[in-house]
C-alpha atoms as a PDB file:
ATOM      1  CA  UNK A   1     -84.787 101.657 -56.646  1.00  0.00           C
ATOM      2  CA  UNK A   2     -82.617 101.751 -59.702  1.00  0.00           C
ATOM      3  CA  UNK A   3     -85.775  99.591 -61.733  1.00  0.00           C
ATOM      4  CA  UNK A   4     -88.481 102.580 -60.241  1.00  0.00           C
ATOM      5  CA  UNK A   5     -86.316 105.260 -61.877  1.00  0.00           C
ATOM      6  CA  UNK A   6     -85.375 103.790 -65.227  1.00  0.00           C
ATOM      7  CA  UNK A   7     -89.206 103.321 -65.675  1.00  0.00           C
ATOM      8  CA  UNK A   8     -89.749 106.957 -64.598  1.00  0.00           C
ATOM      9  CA  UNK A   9     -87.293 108.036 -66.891  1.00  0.00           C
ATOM     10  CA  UNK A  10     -88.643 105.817 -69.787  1.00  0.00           C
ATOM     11  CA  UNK A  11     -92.163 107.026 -69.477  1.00  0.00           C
ATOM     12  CA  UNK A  12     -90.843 110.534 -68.900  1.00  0.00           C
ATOM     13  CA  UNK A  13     -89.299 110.405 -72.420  1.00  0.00           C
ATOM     14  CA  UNK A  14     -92.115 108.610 -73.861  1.00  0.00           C
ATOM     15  CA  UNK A  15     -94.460 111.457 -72.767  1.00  0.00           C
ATOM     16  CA  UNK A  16     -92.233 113.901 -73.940  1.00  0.00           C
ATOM     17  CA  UNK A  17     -91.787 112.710 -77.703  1.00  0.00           C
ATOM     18  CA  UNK A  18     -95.968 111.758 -77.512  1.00  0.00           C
ATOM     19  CA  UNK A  19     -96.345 115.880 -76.257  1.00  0.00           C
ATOM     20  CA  UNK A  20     -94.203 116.778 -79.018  1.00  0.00           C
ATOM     21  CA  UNK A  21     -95.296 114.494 -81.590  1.00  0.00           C
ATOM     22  CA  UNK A  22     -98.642 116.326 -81.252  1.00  0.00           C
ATOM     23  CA  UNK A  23     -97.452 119.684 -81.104  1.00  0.00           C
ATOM     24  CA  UNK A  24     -96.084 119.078 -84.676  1.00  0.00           C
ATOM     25  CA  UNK A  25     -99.507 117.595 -86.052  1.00  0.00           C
ATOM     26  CA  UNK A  26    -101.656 120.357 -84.654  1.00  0.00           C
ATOM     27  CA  UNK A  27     -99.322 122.833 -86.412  1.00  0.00           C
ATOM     28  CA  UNK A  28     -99.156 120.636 -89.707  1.00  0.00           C
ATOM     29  CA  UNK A  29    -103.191 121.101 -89.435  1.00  0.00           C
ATOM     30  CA  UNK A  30    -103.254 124.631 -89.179  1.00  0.00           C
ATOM     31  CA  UNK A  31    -101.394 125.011 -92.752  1.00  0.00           C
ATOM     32  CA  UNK A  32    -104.156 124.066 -94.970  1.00  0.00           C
ATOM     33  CA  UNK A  33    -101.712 123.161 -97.850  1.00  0.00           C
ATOM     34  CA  UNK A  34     -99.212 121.172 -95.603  1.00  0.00           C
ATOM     35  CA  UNK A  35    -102.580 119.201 -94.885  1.00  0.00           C
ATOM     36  CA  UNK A  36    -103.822 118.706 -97.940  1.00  0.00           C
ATOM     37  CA  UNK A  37    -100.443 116.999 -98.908  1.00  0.00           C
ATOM     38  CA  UNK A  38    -100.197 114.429 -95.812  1.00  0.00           C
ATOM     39  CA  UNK A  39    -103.978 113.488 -96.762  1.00  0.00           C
ATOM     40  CA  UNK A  40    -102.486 112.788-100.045  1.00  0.00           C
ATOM     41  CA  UNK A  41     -99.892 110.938 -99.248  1.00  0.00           C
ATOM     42  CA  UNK A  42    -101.573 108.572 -96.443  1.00  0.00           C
ATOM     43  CA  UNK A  43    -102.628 106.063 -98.836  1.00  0.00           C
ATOM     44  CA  UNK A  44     -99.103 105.677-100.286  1.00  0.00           C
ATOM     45  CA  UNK A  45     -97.305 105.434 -97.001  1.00  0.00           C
ATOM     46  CA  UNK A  46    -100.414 103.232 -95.650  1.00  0.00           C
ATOM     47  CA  UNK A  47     -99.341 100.521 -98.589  1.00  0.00           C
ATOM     48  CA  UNK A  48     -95.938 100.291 -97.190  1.00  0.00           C
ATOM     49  CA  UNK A  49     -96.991  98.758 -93.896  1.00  0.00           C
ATOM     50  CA  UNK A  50     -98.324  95.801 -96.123  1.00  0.00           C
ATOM     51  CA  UNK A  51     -95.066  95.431 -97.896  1.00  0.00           C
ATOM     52  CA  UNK A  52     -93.549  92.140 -95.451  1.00  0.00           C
ATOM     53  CA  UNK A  53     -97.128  90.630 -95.387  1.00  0.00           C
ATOM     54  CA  UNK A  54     -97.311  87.347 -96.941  1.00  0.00           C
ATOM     55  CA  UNK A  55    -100.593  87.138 -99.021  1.00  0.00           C
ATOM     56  CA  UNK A  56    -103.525  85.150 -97.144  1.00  0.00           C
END
């Protein structure tokens, strides 16, 4: 019983941060400038992901 509710409290908090993880990026797309700038900025913070990879 204990194993049921930790999962149903784990996937309880997962859904939460995922509900309010898109309430923030809806309201980052309604400001037009705010917008603008994370476009900007994807390719930068995209480049990081590739920083650990060894080169093939």
């Amino acid at each position: 019983m204990v194993k049921v509710l930790e999962k149903a409290v784990e996937e309880y908090r997962r859904a939460q941060f995922l509900r309010k993880a898109n309430a923030a990026f809806a309201r980052l797309r309604k400001d037009r400038k705010a917008w603008k700038e994370e476009r900007r900025e994807r390719p930068t913070w995209d480049a990081t992901l590739r920083d650990a990879l060894e080169k093939e």
